[in-house]
Protein backbone atom coordinates (compact mmCIF):
# COMPACT_ATOMS: atom_id res chain seq x y z
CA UNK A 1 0.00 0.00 0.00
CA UNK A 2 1.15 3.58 -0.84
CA UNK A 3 0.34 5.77 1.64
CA UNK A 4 2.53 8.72 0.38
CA UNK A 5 0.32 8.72 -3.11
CA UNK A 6 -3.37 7.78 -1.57
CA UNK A 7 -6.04 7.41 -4.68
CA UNK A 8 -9.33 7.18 -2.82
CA UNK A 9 -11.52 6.17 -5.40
CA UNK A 10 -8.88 3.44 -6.59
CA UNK A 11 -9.27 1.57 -3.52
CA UNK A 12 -12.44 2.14 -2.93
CA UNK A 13 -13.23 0.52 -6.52
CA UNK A 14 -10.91 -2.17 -5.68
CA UNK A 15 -12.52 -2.95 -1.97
CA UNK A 16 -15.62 -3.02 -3.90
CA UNK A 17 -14.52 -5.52 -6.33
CA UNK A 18 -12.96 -7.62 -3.41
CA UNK A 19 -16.32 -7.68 -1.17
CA UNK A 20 -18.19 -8.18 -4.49
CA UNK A 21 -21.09 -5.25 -4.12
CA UNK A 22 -22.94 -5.23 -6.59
CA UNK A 23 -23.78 -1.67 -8.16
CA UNK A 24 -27.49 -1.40 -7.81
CA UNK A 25 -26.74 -1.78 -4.04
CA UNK A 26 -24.37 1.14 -4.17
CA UNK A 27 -26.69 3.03 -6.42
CA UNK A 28 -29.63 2.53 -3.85
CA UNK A 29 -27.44 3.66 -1.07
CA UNK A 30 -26.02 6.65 -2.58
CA UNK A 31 -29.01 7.39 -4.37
CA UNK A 32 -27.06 8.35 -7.91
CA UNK A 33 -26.35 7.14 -11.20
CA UNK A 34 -24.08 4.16 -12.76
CA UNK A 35 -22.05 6.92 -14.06
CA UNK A 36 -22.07 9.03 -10.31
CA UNK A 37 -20.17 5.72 -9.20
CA UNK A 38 -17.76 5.62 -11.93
CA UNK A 39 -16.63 9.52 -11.33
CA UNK A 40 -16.00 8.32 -7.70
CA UNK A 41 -14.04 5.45 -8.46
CA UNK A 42 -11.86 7.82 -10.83
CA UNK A 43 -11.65 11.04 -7.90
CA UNK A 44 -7.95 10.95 -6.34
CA UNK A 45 -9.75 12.51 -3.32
CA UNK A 46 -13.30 12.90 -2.19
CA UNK A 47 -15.70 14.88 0.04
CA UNK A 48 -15.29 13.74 3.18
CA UNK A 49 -18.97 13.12 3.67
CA UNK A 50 -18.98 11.15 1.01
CA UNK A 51 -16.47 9.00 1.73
CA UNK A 52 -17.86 8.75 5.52
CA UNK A 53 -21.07 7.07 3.10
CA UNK A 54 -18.46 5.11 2.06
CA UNK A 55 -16.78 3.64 4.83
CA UNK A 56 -20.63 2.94 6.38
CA UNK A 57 -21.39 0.83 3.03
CA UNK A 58 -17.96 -0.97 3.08
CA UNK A 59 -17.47 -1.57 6.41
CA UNK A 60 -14.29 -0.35 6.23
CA UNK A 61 -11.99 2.97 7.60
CA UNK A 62 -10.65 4.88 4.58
CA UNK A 63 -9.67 7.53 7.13
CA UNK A 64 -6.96 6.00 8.28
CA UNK A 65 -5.16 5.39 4.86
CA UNK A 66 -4.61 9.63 5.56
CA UNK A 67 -3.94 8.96 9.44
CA UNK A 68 -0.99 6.86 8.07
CA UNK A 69 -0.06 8.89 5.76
CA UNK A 70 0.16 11.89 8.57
CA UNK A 71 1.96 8.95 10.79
CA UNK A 72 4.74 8.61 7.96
CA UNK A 73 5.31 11.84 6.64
CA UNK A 74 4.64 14.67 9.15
CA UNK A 75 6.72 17.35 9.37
CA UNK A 76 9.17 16.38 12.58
CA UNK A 77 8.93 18.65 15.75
CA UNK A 78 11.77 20.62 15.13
CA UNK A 79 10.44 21.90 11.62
CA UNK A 80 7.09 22.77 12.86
CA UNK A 81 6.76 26.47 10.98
CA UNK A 82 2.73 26.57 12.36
CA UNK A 83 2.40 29.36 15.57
CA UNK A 84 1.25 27.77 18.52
CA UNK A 85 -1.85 29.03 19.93
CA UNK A 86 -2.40 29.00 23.57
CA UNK A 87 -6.31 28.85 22.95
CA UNK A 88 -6.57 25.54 21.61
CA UNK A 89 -9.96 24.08 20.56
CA UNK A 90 -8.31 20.84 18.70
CA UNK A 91 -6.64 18.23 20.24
CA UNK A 92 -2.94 17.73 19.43
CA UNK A 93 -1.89 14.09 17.59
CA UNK A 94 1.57 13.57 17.63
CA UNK A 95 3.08 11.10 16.36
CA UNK A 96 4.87 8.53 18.57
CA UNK A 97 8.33 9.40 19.48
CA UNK A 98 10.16 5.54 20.40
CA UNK A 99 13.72 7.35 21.13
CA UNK A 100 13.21 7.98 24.11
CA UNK A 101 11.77 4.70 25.54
C-alpha cells in the first residue's frame, strides 16, 4: 500500500470488487447514477462526507489510509513552521516518538 500517493476512489473501486457489491446496491445507497459511481471510483480525493457514506457501506476505515499517511510523513517537531496558539480548541496528535523509551 502507498500511503505517500493515496487514490481514494482506486481503492475504494478495488474494496468493492474484493467484497463483491454489486452496483445497484451502491446506487440505492447513494441514491445516484451508474455513471455518479464511476466519477467516484476515478476522484484521487473525495468529500469527506462522502467517503464517511463510504466507509458505512464498506465496512471499512478509509480515514486511516490519511492517518498513516500523517503517521509517515509529518513534518518532525523541530520543523514545525505553524504558531502555537495558547487557545486551543483541537486536540494535538503527535506522532509517537520511540527514542526515548
Amino acid at each position: 500500500m502507498d500511503f505517500k500517493n493515496i487514490n481514494i476512489g482506486e481503492l475504494i473501486s478495488l474494496k468493492v470488487k474484493e467484497d463483491n457489491i454489486q452496483i445497484d446496491r451502491i446506487q440505492n445507497f447513494f441514491k445516484c447514477e451508474h455513471h455518479d459511481i464511476l466519477k467516484m471510483y476515478q476522484s484521487k480525493s473525495l468529500d469527506s462526507e462522502i467517503l464517511l457514506k463510504w466507509c458505512k457501506l464498506l465496512k471499512y476505515d478509509f480515514f486511516r489510509l490519511y492517518s498513516h499517511h500523517l503517521i509517515l510523513y509529518a513534518i518532525p517537531d523541530g520543523m514545525n513552521y505553524v504558531k502555537k496558539s495558547e487557545n486551543r480548541n483541537f486536540n494535538i496528535f503527535r506522532k509517537s516518538n520511540f527514542d526515548n523509551i
